[in-house]
PDB file of N, CA and C in Angstrom:
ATOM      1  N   UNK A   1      -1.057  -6.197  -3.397  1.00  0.00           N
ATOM      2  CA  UNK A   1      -2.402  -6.382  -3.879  1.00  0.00           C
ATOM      3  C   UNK A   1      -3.387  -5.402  -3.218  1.00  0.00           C
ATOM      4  N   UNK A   2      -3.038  -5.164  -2.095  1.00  0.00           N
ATOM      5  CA  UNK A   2      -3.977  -4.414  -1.473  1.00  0.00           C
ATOM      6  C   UNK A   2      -4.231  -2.908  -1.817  1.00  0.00           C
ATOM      7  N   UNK A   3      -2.753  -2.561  -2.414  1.00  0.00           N
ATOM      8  CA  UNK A   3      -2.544  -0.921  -3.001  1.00  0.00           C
ATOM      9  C   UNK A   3      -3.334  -1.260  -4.239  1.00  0.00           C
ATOM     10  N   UNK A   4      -3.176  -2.055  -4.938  1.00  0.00           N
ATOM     11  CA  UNK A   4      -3.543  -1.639  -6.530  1.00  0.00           C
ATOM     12  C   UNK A   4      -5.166  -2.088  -6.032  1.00  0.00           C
ATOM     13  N   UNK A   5      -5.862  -3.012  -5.149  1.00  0.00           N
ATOM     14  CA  UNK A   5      -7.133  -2.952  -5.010  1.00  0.00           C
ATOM     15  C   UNK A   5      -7.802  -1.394  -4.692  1.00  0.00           C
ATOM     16  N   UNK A   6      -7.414  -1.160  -3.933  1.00  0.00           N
ATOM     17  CA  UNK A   6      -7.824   0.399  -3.390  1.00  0.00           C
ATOM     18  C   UNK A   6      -7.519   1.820  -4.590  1.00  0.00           C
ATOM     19  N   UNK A   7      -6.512   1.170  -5.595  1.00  0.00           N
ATOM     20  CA  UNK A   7      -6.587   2.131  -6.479  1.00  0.00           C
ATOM     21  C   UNK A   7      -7.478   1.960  -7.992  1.00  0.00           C
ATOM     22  N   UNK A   8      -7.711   0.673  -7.705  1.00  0.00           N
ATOM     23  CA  UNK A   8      -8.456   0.264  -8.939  1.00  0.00           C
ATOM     24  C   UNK A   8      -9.962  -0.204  -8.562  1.00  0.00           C
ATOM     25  N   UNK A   9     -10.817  -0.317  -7.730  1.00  0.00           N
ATOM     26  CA  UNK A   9     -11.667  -0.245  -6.864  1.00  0.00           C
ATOM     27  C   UNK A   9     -12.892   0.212  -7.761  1.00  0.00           C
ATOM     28  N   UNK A  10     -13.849  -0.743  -7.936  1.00  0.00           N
ATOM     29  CA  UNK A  10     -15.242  -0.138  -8.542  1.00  0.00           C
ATOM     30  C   UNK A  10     -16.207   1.025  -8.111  1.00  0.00           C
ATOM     31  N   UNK A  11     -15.842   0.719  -6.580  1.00  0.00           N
ATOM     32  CA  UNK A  11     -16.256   1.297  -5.616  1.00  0.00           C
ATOM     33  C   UNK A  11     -16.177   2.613  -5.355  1.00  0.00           C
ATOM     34  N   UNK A  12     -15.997   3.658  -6.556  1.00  0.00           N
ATOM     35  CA  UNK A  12     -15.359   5.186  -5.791  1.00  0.00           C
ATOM     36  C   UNK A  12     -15.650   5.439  -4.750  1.00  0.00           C
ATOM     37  N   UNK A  13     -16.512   5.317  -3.788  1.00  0.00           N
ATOM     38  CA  UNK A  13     -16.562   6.023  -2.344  1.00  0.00           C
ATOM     39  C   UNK A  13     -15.343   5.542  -2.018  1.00  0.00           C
ATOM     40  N   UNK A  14     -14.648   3.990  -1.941  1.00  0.00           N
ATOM     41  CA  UNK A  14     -14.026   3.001  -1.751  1.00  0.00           C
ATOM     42  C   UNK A  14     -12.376   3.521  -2.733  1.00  0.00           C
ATOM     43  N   UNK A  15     -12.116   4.047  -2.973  1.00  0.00           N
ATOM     44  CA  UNK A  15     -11.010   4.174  -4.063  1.00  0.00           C
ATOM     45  C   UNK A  15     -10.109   5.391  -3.543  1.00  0.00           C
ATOM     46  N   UNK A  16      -8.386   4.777  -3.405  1.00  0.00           N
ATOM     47  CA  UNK A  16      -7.650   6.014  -2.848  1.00  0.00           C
ATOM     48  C   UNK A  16      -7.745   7.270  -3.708  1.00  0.00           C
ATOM     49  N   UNK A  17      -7.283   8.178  -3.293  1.00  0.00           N
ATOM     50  CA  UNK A  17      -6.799   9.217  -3.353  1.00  0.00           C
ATOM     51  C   UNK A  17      -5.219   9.260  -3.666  1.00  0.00           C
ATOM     52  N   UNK A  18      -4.431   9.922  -4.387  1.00  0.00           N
ATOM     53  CA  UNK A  18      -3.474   9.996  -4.672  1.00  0.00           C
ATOM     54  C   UNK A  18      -2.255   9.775  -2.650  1.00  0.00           C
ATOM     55  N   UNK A  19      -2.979  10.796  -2.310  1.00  0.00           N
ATOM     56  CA  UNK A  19      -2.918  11.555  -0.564  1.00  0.00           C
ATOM     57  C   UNK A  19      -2.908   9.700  -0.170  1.00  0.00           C
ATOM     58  N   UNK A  20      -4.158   9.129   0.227  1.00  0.00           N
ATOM     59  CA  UNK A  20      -4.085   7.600   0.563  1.00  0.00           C
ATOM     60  C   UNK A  20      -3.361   6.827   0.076  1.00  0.00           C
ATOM     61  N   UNK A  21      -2.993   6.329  -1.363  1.00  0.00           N
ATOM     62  CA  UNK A  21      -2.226   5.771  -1.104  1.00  0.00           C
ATOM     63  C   UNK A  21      -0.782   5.824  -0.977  1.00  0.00           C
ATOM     64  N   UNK A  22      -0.412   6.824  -0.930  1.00  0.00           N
ATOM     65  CA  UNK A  22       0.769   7.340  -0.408  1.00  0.00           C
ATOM     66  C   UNK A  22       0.928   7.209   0.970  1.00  0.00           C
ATOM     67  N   UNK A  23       0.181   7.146   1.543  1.00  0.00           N
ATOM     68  CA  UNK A  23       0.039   6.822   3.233  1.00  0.00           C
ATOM     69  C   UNK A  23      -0.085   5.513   3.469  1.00  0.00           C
ATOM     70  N   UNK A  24      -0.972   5.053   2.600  1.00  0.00           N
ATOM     71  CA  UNK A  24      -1.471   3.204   2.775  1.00  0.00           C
ATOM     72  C   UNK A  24       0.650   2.769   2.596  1.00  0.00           C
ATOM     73  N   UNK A  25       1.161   3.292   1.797  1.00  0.00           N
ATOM     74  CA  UNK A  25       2.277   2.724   1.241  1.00  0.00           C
ATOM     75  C   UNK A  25       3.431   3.030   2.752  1.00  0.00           C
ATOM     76  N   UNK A  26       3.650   4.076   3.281  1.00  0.00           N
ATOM     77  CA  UNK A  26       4.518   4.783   3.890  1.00  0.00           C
ATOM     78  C   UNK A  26       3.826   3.724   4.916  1.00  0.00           C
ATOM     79  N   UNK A  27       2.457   3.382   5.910  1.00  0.00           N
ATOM     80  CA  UNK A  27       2.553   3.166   6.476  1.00  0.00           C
ATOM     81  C   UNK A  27       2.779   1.738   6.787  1.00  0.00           C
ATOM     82  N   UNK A  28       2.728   0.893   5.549  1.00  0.00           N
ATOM     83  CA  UNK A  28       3.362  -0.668   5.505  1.00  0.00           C
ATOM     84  C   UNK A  28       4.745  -0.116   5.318  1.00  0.00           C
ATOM     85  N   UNK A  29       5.306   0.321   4.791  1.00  0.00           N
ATOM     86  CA  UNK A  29       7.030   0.740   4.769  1.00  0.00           C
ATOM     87  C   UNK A  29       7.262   0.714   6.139  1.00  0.00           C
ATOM     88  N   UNK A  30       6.645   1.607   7.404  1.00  0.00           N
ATOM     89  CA  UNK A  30       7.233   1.943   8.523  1.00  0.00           C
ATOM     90  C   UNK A  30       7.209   0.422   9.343  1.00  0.00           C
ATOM     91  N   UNK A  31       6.036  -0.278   9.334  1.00  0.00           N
ATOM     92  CA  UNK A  31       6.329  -1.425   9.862  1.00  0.00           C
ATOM     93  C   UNK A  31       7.085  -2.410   9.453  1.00  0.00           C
ATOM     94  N   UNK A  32       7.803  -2.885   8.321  1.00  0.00           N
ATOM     95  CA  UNK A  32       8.965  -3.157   7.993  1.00  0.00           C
ATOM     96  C   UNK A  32      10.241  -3.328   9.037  1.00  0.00           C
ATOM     97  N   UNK A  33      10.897  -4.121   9.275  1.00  0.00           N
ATOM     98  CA  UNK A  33      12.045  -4.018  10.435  1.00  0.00           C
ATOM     99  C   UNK A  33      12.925  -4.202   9.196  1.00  0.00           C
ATOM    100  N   UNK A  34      14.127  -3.719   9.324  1.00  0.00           N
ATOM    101  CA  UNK A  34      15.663  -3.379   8.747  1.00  0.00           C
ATOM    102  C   UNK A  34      15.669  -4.164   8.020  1.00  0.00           C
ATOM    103  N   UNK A  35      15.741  -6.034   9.067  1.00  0.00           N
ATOM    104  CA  UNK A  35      16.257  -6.845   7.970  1.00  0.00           C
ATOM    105  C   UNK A  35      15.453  -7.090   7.353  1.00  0.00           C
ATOM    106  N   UNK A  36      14.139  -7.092   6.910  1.00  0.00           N
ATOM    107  CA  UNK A  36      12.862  -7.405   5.730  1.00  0.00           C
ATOM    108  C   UNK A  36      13.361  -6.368   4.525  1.00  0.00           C
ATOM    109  N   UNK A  37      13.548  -4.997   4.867  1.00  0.00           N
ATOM    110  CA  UNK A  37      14.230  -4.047   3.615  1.00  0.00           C
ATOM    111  C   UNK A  37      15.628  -4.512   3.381  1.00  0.00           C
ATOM    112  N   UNK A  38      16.097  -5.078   3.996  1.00  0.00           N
ATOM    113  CA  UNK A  38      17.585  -5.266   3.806  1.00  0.00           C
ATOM    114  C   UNK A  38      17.867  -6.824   2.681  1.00  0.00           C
ATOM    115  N   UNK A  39      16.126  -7.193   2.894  1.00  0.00           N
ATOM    116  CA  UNK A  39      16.511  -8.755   1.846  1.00  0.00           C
ATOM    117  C   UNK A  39      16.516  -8.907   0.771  1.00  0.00           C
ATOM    118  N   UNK A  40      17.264  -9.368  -0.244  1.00  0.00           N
ATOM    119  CA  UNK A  40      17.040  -9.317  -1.274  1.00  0.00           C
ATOM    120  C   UNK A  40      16.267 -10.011  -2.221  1.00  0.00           C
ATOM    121  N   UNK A  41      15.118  -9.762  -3.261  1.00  0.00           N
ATOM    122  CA  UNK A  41      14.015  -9.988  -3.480  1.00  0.00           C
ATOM    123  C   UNK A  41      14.608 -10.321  -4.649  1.00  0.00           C
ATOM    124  N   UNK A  42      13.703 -10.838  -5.355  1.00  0.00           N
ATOM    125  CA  UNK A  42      13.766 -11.634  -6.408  1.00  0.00           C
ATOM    126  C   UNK A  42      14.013 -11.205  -7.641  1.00  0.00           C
ATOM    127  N   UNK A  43      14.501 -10.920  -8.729  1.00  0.00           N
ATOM    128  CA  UNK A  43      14.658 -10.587  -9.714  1.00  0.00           C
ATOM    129  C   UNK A  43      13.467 -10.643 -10.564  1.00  0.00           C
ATOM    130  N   UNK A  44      12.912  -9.826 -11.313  1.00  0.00           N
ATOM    131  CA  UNK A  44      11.733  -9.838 -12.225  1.00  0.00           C
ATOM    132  C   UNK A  44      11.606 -10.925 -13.258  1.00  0.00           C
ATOM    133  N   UNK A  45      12.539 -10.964 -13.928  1.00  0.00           N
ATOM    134  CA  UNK A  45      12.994 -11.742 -15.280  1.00  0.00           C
ATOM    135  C   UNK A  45      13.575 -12.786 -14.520  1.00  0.00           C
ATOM    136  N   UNK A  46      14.270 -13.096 -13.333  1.00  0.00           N
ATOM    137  CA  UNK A  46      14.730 -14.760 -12.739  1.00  0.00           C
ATOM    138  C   UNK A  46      13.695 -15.346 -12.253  1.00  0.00           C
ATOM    139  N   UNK A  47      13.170 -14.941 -12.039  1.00  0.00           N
ATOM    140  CA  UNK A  47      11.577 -15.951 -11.089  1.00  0.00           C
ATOM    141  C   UNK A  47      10.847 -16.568 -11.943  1.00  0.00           C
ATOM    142  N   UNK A  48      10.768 -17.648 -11.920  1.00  0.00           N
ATOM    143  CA  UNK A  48       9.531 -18.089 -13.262  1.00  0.00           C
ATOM    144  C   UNK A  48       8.334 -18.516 -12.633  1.00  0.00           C
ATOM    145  N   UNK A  49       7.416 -17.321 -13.466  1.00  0.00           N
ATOM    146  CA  UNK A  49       6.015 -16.991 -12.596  1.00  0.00           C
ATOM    147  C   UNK A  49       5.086 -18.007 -13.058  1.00  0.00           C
ATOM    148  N   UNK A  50       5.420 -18.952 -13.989  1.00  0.00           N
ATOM    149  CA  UNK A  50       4.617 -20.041 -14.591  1.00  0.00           C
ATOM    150  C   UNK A  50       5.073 -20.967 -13.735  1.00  0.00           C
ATOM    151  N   UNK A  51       6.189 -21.600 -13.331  1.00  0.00           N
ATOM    152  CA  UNK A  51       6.391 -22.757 -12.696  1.00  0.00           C
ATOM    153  C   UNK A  51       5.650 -23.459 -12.273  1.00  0.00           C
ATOM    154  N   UNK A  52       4.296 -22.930 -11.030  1.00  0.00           N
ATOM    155  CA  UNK A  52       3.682 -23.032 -10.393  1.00  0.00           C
ATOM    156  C   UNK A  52       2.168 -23.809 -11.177  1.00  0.00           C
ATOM    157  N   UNK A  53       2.084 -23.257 -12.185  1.00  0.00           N
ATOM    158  CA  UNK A  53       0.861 -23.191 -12.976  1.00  0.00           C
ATOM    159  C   UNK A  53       0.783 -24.471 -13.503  1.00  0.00           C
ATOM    160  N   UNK A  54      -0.401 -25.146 -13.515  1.00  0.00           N
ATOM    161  CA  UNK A  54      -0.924 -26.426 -14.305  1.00  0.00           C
ATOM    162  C   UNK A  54      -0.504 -26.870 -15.258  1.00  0.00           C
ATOM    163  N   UNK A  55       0.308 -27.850 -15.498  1.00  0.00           N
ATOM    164  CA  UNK A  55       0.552 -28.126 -16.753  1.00  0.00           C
ATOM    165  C   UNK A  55      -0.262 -27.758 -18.154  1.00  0.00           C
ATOM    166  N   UNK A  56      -1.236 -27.923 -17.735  1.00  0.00           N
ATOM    167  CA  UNK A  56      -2.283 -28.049 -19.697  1.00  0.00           C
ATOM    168  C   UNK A  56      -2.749 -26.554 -19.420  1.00  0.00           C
ATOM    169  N   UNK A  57      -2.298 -25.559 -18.324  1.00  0.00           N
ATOM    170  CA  UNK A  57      -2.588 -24.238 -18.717  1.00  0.00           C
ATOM    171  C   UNK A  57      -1.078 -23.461 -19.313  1.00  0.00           C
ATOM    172  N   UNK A  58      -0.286 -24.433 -18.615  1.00  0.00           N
ATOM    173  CA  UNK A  58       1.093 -23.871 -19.500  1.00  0.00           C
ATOM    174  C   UNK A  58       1.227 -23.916 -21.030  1.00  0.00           C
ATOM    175  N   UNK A  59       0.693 -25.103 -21.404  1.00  0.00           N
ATOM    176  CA  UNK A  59       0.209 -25.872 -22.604  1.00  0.00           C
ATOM    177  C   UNK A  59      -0.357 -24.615 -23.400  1.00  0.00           C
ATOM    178  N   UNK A  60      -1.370 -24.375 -22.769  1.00  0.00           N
ATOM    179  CA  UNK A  60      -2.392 -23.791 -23.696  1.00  0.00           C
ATOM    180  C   UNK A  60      -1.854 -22.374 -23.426  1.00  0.00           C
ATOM    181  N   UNK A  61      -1.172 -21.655 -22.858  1.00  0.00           N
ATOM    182  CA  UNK A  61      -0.980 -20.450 -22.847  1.00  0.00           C
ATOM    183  C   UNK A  61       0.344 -19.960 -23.147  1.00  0.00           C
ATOM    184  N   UNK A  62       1.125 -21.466 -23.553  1.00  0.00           N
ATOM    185  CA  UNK A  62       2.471 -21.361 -24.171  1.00  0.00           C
ATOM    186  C   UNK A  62       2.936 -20.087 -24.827  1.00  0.00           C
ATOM    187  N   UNK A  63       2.164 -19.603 -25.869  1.00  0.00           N
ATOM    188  CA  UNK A  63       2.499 -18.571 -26.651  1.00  0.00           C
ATOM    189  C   UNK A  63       2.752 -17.272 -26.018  1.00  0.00           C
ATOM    190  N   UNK A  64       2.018 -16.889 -24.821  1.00  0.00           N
ATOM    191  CA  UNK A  64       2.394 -15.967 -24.263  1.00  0.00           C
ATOM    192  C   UNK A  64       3.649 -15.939 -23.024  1.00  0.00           C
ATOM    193  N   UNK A  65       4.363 -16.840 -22.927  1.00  0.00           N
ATOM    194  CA  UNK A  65       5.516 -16.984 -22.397  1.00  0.00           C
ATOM    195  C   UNK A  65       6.564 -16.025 -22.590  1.00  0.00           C
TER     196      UNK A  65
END
């Protein structure tokens, strides 16, 4: 969230640079320890990103499922 804030940012003074966030990225990568890259993350299409969500907004937003 924090990359796509800084790249999408109303703010141009406030808004990366191609150069930034390439650095913003490399430098959360470097703090990373082995086993955090080494875990395996979730599948795009297996996770169900609605689960979570309110019933009567599941309801009502059914169609876009």
């Amino acid at each position: 969230a924090p990359l796509l804030d800084g790249m999408t940012t109303r703010c141009i003074a406030r808004r990366f640079t191609a150069t930034q966030a390439l650095r913003f990225v490399d430098d959360i990568r470097r703090a990373l320890t082995a086993a955090q890259l080494g875990s395996p993350g979730r599948l795009y299409f297996a996770y169900d990103r609605w689960a979570h969500l309110p019933r009567a907004f599941q309801a009502a937003w059914a169609g876009h499922r």
